[in-house]
N, C-alpha and C. Protein backbone atom coordinates (compact mmCIF):
# COMPACT_ATOMS: atom_id res chain seq x y z
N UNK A 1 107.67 124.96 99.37
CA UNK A 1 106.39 124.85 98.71
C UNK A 1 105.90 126.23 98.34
N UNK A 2 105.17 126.29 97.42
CA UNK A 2 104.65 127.61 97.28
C UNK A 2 102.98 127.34 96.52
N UNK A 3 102.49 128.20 96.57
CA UNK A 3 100.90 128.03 95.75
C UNK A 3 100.86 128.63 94.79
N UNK A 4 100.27 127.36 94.25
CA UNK A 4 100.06 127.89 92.05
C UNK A 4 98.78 128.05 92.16
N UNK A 5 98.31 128.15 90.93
CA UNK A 5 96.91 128.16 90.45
C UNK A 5 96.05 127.73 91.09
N UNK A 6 94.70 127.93 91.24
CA UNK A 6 93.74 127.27 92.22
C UNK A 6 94.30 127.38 92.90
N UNK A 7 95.05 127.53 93.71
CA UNK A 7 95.14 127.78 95.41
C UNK A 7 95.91 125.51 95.30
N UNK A 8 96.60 125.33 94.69
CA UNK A 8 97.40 124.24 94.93
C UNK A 8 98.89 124.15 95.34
N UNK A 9 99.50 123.37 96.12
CA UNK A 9 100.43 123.73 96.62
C UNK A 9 101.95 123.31 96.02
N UNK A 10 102.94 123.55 95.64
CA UNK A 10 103.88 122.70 94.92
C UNK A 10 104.92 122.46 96.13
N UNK A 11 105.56 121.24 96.07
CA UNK A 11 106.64 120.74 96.66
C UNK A 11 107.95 121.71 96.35
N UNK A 12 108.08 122.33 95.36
CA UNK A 12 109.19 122.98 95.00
C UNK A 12 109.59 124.31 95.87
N UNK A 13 108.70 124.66 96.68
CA UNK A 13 109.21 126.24 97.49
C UNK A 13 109.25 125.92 98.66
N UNK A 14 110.33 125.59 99.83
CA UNK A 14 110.40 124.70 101.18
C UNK A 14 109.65 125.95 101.92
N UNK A 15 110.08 127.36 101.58
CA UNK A 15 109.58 127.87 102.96
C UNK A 15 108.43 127.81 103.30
N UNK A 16 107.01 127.33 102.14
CA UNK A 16 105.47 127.87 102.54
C UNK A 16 105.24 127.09 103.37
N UNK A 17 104.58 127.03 104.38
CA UNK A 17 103.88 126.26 105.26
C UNK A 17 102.50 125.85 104.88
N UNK A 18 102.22 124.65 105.00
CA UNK A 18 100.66 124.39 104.80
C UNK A 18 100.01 124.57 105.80
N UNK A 19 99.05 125.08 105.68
CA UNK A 19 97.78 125.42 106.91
C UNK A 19 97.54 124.17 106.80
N UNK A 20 97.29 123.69 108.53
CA UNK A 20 96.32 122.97 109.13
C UNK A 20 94.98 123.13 109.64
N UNK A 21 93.97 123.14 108.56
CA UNK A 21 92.64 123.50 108.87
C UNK A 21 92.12 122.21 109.91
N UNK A 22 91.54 123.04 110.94
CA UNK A 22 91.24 122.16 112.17
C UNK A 22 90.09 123.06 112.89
N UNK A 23 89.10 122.16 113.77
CA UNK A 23 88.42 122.47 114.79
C UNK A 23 88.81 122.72 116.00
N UNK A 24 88.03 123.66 117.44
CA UNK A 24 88.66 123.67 118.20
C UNK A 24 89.37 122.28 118.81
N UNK A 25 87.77 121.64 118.75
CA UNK A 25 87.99 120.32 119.67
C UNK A 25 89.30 119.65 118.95
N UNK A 26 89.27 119.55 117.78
CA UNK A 26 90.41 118.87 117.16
C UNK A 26 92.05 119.59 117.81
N UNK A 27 91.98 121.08 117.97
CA UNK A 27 93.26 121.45 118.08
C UNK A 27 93.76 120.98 119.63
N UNK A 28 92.37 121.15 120.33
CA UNK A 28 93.03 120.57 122.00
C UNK A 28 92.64 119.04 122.10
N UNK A 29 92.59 118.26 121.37
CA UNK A 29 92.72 116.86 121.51
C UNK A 29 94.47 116.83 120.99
N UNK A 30 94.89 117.64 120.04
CA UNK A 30 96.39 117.40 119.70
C UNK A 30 97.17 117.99 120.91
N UNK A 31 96.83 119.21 121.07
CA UNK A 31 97.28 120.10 122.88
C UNK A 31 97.38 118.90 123.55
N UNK A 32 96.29 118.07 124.05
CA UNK A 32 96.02 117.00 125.28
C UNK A 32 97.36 116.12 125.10
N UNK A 33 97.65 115.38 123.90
CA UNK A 33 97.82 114.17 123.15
C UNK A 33 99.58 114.70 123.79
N UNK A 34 99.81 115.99 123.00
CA UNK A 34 101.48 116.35 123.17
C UNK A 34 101.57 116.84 124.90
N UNK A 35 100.51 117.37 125.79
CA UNK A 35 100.90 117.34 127.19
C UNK A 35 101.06 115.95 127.50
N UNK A 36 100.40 114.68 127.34
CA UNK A 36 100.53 113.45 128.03
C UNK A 36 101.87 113.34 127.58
N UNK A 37 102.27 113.24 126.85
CA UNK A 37 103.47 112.66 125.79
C UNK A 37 104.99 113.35 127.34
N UNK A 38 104.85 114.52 126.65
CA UNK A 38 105.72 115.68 127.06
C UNK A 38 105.67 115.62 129.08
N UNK A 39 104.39 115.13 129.48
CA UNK A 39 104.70 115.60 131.12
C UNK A 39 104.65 113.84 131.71
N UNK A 40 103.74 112.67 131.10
CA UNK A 40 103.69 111.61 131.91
C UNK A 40 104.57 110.75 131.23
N UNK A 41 103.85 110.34 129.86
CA UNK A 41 104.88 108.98 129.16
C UNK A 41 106.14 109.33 128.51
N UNK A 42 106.58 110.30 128.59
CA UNK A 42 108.10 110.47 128.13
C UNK A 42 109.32 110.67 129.01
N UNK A 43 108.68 111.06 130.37
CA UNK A 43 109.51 111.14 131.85
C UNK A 43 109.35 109.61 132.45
N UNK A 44 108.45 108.78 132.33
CA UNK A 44 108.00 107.32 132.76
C UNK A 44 109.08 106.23 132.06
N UNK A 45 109.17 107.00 130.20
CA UNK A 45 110.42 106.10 129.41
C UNK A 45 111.89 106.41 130.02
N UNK A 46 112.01 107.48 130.40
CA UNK A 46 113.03 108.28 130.68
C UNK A 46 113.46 107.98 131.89
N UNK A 47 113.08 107.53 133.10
CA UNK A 47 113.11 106.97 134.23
C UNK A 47 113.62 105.52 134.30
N UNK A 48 112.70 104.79 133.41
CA UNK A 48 113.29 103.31 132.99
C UNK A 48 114.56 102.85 132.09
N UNK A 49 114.63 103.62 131.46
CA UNK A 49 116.30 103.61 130.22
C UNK A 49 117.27 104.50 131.23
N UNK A 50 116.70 105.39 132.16
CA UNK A 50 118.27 105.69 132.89
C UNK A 50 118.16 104.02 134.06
N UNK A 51 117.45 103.42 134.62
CA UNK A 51 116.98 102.21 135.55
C UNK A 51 118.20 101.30 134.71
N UNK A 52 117.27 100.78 133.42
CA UNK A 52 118.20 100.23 132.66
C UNK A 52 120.15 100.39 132.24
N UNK A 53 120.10 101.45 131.82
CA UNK A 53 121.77 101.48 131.64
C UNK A 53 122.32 101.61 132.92
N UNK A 54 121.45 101.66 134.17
CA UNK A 54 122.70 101.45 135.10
C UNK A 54 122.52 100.03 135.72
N UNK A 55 122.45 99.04 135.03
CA UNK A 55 122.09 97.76 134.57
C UNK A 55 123.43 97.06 134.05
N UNK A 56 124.36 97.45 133.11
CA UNK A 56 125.52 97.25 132.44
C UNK A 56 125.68 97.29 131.52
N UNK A 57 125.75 96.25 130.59
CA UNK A 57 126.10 96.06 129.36
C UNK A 57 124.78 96.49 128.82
N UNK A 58 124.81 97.80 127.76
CA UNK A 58 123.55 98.38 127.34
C UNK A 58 123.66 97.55 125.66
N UNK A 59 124.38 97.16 125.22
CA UNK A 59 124.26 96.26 123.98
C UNK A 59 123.64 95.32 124.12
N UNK A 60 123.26 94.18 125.08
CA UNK A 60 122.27 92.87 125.07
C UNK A 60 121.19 93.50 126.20
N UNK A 61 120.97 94.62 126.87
CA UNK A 61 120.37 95.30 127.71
C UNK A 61 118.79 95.21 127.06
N UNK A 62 117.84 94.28 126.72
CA UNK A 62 116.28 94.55 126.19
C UNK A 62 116.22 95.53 127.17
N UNK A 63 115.79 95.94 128.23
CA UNK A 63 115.15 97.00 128.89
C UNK A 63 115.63 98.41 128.37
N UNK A 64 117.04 98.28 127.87
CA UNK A 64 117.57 99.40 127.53
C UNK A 64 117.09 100.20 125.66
N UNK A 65 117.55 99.21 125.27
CA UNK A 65 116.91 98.86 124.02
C UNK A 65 115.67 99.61 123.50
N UNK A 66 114.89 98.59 124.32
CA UNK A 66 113.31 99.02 123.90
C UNK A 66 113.00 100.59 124.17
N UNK A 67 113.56 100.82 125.75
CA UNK A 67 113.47 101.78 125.97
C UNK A 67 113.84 103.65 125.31
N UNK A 68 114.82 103.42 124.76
CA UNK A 68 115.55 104.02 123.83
C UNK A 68 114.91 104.09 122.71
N UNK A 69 114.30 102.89 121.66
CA UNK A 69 113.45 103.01 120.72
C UNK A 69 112.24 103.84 121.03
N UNK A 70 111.69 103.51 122.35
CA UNK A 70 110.19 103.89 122.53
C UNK A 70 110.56 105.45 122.67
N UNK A 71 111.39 105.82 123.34
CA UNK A 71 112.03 107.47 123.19
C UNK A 71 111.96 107.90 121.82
N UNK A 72 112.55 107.57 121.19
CA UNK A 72 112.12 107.74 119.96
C UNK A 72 111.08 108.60 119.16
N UNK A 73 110.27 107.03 119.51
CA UNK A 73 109.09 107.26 119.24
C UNK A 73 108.44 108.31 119.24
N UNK A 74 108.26 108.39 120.93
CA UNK A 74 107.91 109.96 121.50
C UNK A 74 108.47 110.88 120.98
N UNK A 75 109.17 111.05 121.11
CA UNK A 75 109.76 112.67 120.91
C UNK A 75 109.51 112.69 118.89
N UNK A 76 109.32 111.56 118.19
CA UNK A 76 109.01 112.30 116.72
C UNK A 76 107.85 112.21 116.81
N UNK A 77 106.75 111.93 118.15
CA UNK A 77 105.47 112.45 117.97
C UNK A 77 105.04 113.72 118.49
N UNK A 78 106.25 113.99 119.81
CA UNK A 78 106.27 115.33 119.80
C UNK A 78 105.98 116.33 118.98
N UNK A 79 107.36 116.03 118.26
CA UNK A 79 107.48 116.98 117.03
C UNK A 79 107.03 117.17 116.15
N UNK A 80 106.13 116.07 115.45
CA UNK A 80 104.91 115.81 114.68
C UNK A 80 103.54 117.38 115.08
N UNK A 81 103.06 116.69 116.68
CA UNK A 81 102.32 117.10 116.92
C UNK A 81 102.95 118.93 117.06
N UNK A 82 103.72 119.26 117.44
CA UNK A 82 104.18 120.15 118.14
C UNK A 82 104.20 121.39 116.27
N UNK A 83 104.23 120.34 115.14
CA UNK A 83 104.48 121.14 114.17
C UNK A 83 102.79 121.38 113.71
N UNK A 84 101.71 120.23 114.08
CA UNK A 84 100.79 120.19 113.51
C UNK A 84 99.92 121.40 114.26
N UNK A 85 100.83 121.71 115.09
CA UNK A 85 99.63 122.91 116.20
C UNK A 85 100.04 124.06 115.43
N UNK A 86 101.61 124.46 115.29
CA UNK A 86 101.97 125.62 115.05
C UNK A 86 101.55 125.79 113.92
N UNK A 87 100.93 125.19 112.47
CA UNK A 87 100.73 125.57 111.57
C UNK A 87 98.75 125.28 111.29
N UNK A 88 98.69 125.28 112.76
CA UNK A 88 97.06 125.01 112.73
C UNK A 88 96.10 126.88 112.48
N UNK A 89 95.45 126.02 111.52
CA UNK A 89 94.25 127.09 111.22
C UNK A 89 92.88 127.08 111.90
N UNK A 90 92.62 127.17 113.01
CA UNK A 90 90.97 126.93 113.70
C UNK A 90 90.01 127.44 113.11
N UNK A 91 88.93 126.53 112.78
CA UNK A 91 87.68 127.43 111.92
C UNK A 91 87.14 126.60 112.82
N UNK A 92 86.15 127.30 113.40
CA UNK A 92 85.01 127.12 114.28
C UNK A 92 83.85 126.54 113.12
N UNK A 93 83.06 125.48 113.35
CA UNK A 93 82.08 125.45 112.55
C UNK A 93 80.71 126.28 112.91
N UNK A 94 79.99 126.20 114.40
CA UNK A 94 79.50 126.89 114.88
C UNK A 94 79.49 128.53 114.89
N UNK A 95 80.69 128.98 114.72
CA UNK A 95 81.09 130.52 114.18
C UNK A 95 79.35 130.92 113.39
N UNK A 96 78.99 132.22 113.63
CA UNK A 96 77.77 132.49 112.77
C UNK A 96 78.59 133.32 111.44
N UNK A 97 77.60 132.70 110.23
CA UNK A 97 78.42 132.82 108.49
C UNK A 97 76.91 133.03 107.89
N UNK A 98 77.05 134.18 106.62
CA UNK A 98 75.92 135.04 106.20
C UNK A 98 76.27 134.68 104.84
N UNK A 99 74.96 134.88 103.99
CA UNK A 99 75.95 134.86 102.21
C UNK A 99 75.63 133.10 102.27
N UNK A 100 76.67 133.25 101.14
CA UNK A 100 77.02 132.09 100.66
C UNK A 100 77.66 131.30 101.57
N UNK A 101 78.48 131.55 102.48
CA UNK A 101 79.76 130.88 103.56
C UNK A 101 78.01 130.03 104.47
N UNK A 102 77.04 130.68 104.44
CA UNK A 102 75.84 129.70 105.39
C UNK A 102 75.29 128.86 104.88
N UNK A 103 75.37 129.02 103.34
CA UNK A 103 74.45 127.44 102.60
C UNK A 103 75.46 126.60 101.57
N UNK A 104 76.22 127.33 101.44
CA UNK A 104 77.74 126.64 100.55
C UNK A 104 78.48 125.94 101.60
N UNK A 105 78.99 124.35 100.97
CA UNK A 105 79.57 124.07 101.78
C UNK A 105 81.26 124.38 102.13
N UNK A 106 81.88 124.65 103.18
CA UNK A 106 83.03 124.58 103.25
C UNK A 106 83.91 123.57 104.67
N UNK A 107 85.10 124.34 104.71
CA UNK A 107 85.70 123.28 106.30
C UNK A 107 84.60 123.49 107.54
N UNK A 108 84.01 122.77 107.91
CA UNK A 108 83.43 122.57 108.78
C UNK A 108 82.02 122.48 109.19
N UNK A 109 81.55 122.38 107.72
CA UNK A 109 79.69 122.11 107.39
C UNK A 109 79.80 120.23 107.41
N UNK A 110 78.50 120.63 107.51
CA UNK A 110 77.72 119.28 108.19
C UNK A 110 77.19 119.29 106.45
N UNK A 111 76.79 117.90 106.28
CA UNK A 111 76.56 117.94 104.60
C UNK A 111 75.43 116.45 104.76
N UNK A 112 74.35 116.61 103.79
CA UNK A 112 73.55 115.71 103.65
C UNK A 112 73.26 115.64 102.22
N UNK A 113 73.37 113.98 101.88
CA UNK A 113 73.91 113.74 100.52
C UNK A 113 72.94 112.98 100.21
N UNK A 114 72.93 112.90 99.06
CA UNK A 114 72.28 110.52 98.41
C UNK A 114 73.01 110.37 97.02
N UNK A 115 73.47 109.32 97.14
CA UNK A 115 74.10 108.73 95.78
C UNK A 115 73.16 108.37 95.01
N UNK A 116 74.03 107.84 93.84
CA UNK A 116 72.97 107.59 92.79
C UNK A 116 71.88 106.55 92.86
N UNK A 117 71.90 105.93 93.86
CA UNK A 117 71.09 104.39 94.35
C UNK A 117 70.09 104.89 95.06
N UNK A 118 70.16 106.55 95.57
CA UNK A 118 69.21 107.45 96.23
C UNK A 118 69.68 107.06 97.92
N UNK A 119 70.69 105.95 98.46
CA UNK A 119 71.07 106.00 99.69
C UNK A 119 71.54 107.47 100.22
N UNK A 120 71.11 107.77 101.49
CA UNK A 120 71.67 108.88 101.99
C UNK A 120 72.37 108.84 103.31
N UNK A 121 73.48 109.74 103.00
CA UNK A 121 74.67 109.79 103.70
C UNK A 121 74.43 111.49 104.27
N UNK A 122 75.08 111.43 106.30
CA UNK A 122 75.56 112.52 106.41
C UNK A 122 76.95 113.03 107.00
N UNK A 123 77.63 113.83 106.25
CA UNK A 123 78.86 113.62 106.69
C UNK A 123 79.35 115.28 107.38
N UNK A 124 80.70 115.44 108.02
CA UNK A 124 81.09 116.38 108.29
C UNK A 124 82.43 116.81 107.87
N UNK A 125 82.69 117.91 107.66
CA UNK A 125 84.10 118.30 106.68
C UNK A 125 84.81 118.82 107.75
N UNK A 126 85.81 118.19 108.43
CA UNK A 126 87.02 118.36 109.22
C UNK A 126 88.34 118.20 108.81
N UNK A 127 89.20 118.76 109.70
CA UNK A 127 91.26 118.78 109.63
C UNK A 127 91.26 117.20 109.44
N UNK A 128 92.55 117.38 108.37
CA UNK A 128 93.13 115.75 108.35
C UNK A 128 93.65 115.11 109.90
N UNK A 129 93.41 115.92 110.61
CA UNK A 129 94.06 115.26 111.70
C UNK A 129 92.69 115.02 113.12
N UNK A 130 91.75 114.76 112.49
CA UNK A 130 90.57 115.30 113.55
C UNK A 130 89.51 113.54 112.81
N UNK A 131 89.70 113.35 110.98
CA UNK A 131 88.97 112.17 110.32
C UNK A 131 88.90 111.03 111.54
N UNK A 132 87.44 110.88 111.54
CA UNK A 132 86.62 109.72 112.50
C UNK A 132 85.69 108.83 111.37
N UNK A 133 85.92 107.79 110.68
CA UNK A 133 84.92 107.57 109.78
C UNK A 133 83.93 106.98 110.55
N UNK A 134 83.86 106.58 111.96
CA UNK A 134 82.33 106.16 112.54
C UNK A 134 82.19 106.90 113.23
N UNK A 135 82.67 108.08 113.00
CA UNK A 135 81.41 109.37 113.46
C UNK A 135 81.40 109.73 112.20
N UNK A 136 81.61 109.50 110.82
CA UNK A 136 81.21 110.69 109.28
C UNK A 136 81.94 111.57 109.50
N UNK A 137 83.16 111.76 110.03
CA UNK A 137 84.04 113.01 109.93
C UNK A 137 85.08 112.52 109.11
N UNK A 138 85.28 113.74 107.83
CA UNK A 138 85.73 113.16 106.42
C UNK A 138 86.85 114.46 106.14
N UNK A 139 87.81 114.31 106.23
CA UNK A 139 89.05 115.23 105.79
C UNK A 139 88.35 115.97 104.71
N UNK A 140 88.55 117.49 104.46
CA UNK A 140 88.72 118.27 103.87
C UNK A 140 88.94 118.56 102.01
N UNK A 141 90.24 117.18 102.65
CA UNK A 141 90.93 117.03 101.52
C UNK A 141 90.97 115.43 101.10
N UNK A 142 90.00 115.17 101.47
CA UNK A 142 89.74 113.23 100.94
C UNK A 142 88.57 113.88 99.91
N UNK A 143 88.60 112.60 98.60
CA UNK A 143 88.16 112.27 97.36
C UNK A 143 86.51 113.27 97.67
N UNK A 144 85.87 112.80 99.12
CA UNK A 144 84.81 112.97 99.07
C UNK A 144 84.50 114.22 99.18
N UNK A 145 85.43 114.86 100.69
CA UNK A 145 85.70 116.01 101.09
C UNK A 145 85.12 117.19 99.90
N UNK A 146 86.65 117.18 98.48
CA UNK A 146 86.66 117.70 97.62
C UNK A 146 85.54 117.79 96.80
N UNK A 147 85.48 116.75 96.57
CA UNK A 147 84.07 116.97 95.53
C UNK A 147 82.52 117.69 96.25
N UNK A 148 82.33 117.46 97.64
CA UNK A 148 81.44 118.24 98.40
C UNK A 148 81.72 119.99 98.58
N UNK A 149 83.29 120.12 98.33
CA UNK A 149 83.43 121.92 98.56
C UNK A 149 83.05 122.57 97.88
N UNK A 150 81.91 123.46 98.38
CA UNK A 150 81.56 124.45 97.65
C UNK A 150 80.20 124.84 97.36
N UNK A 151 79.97 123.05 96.92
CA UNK A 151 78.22 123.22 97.03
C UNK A 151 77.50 123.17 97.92
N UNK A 152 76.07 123.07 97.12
CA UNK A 152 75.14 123.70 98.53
C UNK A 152 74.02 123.26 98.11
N UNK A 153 72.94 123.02 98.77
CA UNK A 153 71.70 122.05 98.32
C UNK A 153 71.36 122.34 97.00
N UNK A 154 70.67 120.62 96.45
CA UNK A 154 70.13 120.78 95.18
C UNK A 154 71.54 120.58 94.11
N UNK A 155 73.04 121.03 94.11
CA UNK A 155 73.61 121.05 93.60
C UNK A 155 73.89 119.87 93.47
N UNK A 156 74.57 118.88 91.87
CA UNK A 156 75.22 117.38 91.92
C UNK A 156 76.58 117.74 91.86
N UNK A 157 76.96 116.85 92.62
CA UNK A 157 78.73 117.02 92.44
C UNK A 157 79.33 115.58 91.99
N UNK A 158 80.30 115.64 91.42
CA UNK A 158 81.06 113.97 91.36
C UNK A 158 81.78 113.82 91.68
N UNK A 159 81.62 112.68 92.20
CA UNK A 159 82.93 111.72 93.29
C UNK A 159 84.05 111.40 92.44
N UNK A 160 85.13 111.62 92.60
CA UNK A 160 86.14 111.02 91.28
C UNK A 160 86.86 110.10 92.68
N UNK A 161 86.81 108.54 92.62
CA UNK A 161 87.40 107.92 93.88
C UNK A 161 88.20 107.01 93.31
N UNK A 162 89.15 106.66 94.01
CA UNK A 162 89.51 105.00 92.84
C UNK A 162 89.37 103.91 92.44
N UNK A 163 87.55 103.85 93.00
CA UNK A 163 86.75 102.88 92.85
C UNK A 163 86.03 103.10 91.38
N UNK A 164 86.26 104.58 91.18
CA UNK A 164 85.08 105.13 90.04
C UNK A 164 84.80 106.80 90.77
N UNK A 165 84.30 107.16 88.93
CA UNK A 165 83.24 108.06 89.34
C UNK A 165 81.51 107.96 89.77
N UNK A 166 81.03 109.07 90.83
CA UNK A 166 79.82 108.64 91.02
C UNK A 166 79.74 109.97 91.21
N UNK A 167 77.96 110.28 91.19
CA UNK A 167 77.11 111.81 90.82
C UNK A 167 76.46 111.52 92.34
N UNK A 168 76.96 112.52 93.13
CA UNK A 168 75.96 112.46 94.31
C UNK A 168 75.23 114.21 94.41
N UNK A 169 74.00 113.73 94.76
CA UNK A 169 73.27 115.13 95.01
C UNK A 169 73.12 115.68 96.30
N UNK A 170 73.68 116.91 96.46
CA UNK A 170 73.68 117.10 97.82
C UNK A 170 72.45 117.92 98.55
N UNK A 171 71.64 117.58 99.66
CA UNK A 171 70.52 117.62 100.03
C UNK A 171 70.45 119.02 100.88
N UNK A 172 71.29 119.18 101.63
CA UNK A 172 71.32 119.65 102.99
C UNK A 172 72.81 120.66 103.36
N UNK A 173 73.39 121.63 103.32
CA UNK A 173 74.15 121.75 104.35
C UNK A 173 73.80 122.92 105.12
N UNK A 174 74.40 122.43 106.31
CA UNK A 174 74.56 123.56 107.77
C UNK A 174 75.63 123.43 108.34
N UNK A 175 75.58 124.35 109.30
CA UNK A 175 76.70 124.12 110.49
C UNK A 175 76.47 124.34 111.59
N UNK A 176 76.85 123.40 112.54
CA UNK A 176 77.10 123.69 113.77
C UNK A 176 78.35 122.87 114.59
N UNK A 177 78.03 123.61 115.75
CA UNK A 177 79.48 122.50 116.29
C UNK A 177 79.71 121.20 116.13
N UNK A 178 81.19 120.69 116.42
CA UNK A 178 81.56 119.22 115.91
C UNK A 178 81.84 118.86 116.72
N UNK A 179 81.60 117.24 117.35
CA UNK A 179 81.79 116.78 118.08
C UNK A 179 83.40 116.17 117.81
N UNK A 180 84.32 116.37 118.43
CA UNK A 180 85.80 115.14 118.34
C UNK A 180 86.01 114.86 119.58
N UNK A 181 86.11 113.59 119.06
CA UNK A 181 86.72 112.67 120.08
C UNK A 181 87.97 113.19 120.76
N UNK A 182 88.08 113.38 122.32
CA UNK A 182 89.12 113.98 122.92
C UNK A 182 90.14 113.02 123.10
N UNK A 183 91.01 113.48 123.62
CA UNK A 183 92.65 112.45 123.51
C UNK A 183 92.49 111.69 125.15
N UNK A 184 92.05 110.31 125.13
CA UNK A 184 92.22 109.46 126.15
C UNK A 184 93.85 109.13 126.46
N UNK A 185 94.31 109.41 127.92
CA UNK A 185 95.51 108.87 128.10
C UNK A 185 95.23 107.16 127.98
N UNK A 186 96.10 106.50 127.38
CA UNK A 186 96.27 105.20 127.18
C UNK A 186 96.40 104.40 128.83
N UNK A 187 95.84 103.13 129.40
CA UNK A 187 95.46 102.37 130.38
C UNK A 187 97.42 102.50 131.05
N UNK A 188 97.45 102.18 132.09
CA UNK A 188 99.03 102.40 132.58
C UNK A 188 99.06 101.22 131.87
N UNK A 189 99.16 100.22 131.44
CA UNK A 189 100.01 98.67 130.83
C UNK A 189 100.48 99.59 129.82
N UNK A 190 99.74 101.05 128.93
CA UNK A 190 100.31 100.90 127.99
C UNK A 190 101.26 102.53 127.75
N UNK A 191 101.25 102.62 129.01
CA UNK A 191 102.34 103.72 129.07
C UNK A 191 104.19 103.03 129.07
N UNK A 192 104.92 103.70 128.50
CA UNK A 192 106.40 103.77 128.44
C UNK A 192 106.32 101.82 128.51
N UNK A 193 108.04 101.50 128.73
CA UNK A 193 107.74 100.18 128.00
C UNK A 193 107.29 98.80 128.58
């Protein structure tokens, strides 16, 4: 990948890496997510598929089977996660920002809007990997995201979505810290298989 114009990225240059713009909370909910993975439910699968193949016949073996798939699993979420850290960018929203970076919006402002019906919406600009839509935490890089970067009260921006275009006026932005949801280990029923 490499970056053209505007700061867009092309598929054609493998070595660039894309930044993962993320919050703290967002980067150690992925930290949390790949320790459970890596120290409880992947030694728990790993325990049961060696249980299993010394079982016998590992071809009609379900315990073996499943087990082996669910390995899988894990380890390409490992690696998922394990790539989404190393190419993570942390922007603090709370960070203190002077100028334009304090009333313009960017990754990690809090934003207060109303559409054209005058309903008002408030949302927050977070990492694709952090989006909560019932908390209003809205990727960066979603329809809405985009059309909110940059401005700053009083300014109209338009929604280009694939529902339509719409003119929303934006009321409000600030920043402060973001709340994310931290990484719950899953109930034991739903650890390994």
């Amino acid at each position: 990948m490499r970056e053209g114009p505007r700061g867009r990225i092309h598929k054609d240059a493998p070595d660039a890496q894309v930044k993962n713009y993320i919050t703290p909370g967002g980067l150690d909910r992925l930290k949390d997510e790949r320790h459970f993975l890596l120290t409880k439910d992947r030694p728990a699968v790993v325990e049961v598929v060696a249980w299993a193949a010394g079982n016998g016949d590992r071809s009609e073996n379900a315990d073996y089977q499943y087990g082996k798939r669910r390995l899988r699993q894990i380890d390409g979420r490992i690696r998922f996660l394990t790539k989404r850290i190393e190419c993570a960018e942390v922007v603090d929203p709370a960070a203190p920002r002077t100028g334009q970076r304090a009333t313009r919006a960017f990754f990690g402002a809090t934003i207060r809007y109303a559409n054209e019906s005058g309903t008002e919406r408030v949302v927050r600009i977070v990492g694709t990997d952090e989006v909560d839509l019932e908390r209003d935490h809205i990727s960066w890089v979603s329809p809405l995201g985009r059309a909110l970067l940059k401005a700053s009260a009083g300014d109209e921006v338009v929604l280009r979505a694939p529902r339509g275009s719409e003119t929303l006026c934006v009321l409000q932005v600030w920043y402060e810290p973001i709340a994310v949801e931290p990484f719950h280990e899953p109930t034991a029923s739903h650890v390994g298989p």
